[in-house]
N, C-alpha and C. Protein backbone atom coordinates (compact mmCIF):
# COMPACT_ATOMS: atom_id res chain seq x y z
N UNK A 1 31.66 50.09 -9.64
CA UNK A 1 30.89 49.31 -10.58
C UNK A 1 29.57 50.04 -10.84
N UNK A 2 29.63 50.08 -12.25
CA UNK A 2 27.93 50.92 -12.66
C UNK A 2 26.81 49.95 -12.15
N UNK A 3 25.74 50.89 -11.93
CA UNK A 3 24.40 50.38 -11.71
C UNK A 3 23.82 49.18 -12.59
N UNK A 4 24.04 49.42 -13.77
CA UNK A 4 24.03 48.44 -14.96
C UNK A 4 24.74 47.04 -14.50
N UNK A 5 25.68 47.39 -14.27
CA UNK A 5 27.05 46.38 -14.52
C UNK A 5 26.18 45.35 -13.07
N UNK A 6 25.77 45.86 -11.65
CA UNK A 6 25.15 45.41 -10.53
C UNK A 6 23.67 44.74 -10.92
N UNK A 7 22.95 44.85 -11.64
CA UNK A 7 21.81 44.63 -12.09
C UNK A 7 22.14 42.79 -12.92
N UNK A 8 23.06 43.51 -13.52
CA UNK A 8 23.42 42.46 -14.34
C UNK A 8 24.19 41.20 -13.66
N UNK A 9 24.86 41.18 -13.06
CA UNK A 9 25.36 40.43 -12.07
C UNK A 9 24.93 39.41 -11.40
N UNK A 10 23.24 40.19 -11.37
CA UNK A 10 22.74 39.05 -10.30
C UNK A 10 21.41 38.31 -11.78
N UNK A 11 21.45 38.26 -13.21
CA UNK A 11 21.12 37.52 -13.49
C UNK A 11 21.95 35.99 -13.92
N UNK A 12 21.39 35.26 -13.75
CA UNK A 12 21.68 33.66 -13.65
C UNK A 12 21.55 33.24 -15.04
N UNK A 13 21.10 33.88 -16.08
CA UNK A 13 20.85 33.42 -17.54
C UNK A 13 22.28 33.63 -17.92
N UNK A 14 22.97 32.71 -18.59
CA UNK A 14 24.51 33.36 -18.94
C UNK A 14 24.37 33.74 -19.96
N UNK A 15 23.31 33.31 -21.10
CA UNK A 15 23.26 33.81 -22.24
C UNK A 15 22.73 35.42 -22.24
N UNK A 16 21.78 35.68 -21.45
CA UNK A 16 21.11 37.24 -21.30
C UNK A 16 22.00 38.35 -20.74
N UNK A 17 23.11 37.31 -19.91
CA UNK A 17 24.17 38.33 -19.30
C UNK A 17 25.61 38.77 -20.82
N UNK A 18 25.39 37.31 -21.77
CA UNK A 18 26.48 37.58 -22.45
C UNK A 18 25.59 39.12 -23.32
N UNK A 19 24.56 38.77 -23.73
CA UNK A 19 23.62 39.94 -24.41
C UNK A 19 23.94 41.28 -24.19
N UNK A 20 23.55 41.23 -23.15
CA UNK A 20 23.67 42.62 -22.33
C UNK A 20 25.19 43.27 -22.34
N UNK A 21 26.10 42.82 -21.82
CA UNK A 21 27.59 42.65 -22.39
C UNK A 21 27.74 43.08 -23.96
N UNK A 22 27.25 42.51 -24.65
CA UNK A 22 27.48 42.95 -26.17
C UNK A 22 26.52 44.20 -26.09
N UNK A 23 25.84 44.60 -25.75
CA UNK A 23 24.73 45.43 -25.99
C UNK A 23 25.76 46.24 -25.45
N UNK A 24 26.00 46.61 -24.69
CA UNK A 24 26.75 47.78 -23.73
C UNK A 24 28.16 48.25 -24.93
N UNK A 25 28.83 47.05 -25.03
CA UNK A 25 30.03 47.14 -25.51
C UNK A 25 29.71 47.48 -26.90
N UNK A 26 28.36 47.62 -27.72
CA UNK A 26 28.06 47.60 -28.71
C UNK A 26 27.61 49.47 -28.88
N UNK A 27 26.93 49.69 -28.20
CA UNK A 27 26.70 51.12 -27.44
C UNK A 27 27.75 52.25 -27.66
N UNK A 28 28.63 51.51 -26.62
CA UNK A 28 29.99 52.48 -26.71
C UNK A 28 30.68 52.62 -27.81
N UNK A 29 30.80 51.43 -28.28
CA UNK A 29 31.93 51.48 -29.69
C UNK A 29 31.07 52.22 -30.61
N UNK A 30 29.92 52.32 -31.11
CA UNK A 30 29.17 52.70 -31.88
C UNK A 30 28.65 54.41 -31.44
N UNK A 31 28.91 54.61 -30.48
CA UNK A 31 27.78 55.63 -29.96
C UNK A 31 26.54 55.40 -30.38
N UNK A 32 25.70 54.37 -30.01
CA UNK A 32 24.65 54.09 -30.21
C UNK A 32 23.72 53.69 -28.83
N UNK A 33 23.07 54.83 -28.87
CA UNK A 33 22.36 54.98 -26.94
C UNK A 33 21.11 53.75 -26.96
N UNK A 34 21.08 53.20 -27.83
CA UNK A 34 19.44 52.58 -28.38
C UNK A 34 20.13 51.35 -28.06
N UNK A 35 21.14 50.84 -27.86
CA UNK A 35 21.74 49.55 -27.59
C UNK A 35 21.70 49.80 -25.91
N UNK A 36 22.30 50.59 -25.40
CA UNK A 36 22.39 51.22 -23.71
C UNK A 36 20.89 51.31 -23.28
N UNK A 37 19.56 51.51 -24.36
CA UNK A 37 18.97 51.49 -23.52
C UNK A 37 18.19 50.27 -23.41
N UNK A 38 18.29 49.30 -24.49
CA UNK A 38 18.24 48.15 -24.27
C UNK A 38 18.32 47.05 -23.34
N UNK A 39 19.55 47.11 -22.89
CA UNK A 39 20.42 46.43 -22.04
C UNK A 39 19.88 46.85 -20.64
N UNK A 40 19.83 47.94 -20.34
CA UNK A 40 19.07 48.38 -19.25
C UNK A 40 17.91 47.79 -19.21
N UNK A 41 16.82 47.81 -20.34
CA UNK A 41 15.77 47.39 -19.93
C UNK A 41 15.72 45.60 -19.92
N UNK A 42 17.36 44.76 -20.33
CA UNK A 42 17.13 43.66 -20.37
C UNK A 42 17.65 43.17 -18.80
N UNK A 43 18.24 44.75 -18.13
CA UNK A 43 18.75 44.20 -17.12
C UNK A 43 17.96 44.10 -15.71
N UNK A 44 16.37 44.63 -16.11
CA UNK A 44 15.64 44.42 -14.78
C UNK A 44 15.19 43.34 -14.51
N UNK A 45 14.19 43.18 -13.60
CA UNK A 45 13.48 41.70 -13.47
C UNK A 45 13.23 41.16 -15.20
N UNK A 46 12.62 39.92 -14.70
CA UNK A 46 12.49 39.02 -16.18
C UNK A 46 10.46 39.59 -16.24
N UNK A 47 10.20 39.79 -14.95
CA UNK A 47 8.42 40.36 -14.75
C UNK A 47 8.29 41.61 -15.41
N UNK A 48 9.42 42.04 -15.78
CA UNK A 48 9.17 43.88 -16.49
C UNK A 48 9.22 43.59 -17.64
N UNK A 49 9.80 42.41 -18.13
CA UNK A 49 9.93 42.43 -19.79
C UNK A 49 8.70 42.83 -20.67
N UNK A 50 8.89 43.54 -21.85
CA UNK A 50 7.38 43.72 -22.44
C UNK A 50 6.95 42.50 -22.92
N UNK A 51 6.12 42.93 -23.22
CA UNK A 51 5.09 41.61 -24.10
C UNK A 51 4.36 42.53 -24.87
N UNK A 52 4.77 42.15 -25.90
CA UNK A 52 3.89 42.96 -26.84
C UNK A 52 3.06 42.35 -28.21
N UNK A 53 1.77 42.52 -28.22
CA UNK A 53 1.15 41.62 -29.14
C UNK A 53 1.12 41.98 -30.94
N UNK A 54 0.93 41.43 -31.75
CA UNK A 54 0.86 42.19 -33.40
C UNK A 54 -0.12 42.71 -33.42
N UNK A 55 -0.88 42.56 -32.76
CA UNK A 55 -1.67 43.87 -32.98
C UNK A 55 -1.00 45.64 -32.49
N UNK A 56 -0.32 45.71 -31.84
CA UNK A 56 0.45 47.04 -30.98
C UNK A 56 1.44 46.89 -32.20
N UNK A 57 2.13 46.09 -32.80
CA UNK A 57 2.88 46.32 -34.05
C UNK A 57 2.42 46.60 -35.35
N UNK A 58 1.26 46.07 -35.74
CA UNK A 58 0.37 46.65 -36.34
C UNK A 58 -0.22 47.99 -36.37
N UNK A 59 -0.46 48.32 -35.13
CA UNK A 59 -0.60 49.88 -34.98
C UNK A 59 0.78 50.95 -35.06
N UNK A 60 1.78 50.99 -34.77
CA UNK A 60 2.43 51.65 -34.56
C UNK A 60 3.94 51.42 -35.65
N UNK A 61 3.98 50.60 -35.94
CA UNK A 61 5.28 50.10 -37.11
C UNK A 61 4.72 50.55 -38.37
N UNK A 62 5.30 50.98 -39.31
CA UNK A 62 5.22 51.60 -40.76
C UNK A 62 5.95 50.14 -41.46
N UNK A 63 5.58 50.24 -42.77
CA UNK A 63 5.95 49.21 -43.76
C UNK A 63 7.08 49.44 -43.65
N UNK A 64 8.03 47.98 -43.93
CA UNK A 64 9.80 48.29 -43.93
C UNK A 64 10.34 48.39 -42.76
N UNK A 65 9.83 49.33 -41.81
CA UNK A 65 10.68 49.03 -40.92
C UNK A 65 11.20 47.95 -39.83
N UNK A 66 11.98 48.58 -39.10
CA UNK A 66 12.52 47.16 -38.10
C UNK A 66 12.10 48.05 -36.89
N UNK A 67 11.73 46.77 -35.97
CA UNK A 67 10.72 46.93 -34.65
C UNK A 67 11.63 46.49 -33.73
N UNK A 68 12.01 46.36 -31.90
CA UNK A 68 12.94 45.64 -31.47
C UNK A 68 11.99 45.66 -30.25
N UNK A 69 11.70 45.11 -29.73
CA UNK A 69 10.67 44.11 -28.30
C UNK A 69 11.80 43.63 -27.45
N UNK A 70 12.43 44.55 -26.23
CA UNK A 70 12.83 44.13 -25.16
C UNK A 70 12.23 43.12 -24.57
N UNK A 71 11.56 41.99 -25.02
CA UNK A 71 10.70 41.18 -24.32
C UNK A 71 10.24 39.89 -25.39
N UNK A 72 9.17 39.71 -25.11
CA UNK A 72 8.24 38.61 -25.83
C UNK A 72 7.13 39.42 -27.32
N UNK A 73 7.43 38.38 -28.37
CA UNK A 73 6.24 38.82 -29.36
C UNK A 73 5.35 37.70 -29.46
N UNK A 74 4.21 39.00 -28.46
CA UNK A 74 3.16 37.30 -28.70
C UNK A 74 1.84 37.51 -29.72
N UNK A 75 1.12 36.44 -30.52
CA UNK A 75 0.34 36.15 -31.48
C UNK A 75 -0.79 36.83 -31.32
N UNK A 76 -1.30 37.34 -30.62
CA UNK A 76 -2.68 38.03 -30.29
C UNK A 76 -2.64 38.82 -31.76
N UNK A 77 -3.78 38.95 -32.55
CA UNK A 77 -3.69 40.41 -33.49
C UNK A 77 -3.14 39.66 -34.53
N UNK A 78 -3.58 40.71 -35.62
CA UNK A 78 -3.38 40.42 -37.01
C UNK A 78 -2.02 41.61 -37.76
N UNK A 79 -1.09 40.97 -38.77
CA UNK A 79 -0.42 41.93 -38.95
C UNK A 79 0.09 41.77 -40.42
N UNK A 80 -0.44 42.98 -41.28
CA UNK A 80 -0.45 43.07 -42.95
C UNK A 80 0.61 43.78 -43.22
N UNK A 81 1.91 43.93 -42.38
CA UNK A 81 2.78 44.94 -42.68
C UNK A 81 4.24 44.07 -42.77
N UNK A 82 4.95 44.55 -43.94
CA UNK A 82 6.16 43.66 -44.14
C UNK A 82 7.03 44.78 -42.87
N UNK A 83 7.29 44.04 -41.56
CA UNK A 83 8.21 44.54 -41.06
C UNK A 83 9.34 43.66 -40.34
N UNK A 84 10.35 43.87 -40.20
CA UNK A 84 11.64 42.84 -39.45
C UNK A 84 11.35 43.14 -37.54
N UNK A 85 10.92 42.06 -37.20
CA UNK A 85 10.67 42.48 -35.70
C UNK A 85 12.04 41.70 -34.99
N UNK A 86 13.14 42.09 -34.16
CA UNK A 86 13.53 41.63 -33.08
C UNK A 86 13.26 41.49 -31.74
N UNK A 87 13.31 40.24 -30.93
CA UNK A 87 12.68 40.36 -29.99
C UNK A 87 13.87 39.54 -29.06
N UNK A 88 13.36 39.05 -27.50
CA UNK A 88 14.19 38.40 -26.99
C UNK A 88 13.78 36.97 -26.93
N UNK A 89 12.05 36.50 -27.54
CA UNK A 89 11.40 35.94 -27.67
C UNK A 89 10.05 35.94 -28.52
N UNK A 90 9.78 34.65 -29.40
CA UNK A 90 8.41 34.81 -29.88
C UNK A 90 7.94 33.80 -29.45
N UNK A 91 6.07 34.16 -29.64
CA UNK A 91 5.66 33.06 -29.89
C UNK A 91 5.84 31.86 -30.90
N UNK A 92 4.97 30.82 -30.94
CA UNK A 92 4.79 29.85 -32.51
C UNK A 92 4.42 30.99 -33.54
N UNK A 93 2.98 31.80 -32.99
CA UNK A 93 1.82 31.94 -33.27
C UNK A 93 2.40 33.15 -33.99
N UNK A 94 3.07 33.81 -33.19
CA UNK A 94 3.68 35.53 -33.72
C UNK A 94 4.62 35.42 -34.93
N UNK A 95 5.78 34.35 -34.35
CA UNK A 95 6.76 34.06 -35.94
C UNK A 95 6.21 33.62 -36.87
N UNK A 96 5.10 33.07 -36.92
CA UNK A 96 4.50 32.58 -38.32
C UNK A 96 3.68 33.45 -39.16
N UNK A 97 3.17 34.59 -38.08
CA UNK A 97 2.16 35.31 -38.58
C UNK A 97 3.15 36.57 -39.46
N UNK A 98 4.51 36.69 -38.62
CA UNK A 98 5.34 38.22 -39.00
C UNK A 98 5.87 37.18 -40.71
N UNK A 99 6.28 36.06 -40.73
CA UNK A 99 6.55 35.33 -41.80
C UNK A 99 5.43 35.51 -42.71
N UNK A 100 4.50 35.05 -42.11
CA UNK A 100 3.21 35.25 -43.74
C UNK A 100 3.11 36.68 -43.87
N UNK A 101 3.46 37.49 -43.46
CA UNK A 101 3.13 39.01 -44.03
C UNK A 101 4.57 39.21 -44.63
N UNK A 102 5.68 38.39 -44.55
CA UNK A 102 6.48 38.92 -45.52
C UNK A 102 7.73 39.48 -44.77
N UNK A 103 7.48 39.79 -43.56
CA UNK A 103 8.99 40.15 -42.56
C UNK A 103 9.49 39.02 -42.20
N UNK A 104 10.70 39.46 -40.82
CA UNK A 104 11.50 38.23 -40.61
C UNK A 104 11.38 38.69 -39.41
N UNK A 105 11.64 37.46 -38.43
CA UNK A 105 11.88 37.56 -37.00
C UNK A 105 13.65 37.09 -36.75
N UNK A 106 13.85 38.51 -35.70
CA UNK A 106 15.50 37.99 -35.62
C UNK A 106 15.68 38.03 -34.34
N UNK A 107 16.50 37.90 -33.66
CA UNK A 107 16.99 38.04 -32.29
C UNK A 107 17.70 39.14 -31.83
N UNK A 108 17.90 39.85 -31.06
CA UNK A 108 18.46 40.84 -30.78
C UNK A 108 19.70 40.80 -30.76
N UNK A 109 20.32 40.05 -30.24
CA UNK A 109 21.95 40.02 -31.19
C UNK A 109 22.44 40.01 -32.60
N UNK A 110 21.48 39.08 -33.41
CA UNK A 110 21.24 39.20 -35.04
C UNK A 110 20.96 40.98 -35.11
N UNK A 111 20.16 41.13 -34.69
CA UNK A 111 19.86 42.72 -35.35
C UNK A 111 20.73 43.50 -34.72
N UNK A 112 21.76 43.65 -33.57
CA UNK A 112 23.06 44.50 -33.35
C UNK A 112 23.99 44.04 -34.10
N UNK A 113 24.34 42.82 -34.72
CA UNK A 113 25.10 42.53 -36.01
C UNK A 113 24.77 43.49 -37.66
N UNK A 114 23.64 43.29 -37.81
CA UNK A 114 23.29 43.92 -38.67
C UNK A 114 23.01 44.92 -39.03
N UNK A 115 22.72 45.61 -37.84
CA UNK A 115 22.59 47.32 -37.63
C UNK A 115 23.45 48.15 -36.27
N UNK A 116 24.29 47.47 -36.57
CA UNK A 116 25.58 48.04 -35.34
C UNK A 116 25.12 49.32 -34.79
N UNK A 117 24.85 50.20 -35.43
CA UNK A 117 24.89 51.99 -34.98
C UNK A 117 23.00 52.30 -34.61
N UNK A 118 22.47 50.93 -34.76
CA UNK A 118 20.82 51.05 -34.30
C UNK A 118 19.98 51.94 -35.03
N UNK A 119 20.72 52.58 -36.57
CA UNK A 119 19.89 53.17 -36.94
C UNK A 119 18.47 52.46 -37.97
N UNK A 120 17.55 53.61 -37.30
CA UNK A 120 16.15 52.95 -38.00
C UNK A 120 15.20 51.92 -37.82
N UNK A 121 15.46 52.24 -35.98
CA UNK A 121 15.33 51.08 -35.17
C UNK A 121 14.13 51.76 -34.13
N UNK A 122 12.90 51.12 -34.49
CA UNK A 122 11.75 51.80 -33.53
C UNK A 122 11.58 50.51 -31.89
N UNK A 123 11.94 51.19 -30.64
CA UNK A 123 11.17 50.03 -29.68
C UNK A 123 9.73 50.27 -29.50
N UNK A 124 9.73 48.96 -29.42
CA UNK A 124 7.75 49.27 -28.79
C UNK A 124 8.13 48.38 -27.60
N UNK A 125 7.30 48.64 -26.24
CA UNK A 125 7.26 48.08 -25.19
C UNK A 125 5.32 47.76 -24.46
């Protein structure tokens, strides 16, 4: 059994374990390493997850694109950029703010539906 596969095992979320599962299986079928490395990072503690505020998306995301947050998007910071952020979580404060600038907030299974092969897909952590 992979290291992955052991990590995963011992989380208790069934929904984060089904995630991770699609993420992997999403990976392989696709050759898409950006799903593998995902899953890895969804498979450590729940204390490693990022948190990342709009302001750090603000800095580093270009107009248009799509952003993906192994973790939490939280409201801190201002953000004037139409971009699609996936996360594993937002705030109130963050989904309303990525909405008034004109992007969408999706979930990380929504955005491996929609971009199967992960291309054009920046993480911030």
């Amino acid at each position: 059994m992979s290291r992955l596969r052991k990590l995963q095992r011992r989380k208790s979320n069934p929904n984060l374990s089904a995630l991770i599962d699609t993420l992997l299986e999403e990976g392989a079928k696709n050759k898409a390493t950006i799903w593998k490395d995902v899953a890895e990072r969804l498979a450590k503690p729940r204390r490693l997850y990022a948190e990342v505020n709009l302001s750090k998306i603000q800095k580093y995301a270009r107009e248009g694109e799509t952003i993906l947050v192994p973790g939490k998007v939280l409201g801190s910071g201002e953000i004037d950029k139409k971009v699609d952020v996936a996360a594993l979580s937002f705030s109130e404060k963050a989904k309303s703010k990525i909405e008034t600038s004109g992007g969408k907030c999706l979930t990380i299974l929504e955005l491996v539906r929609e971009n199967p092969k992960g291309s054009n897909v920046r993480i911030i952590v």
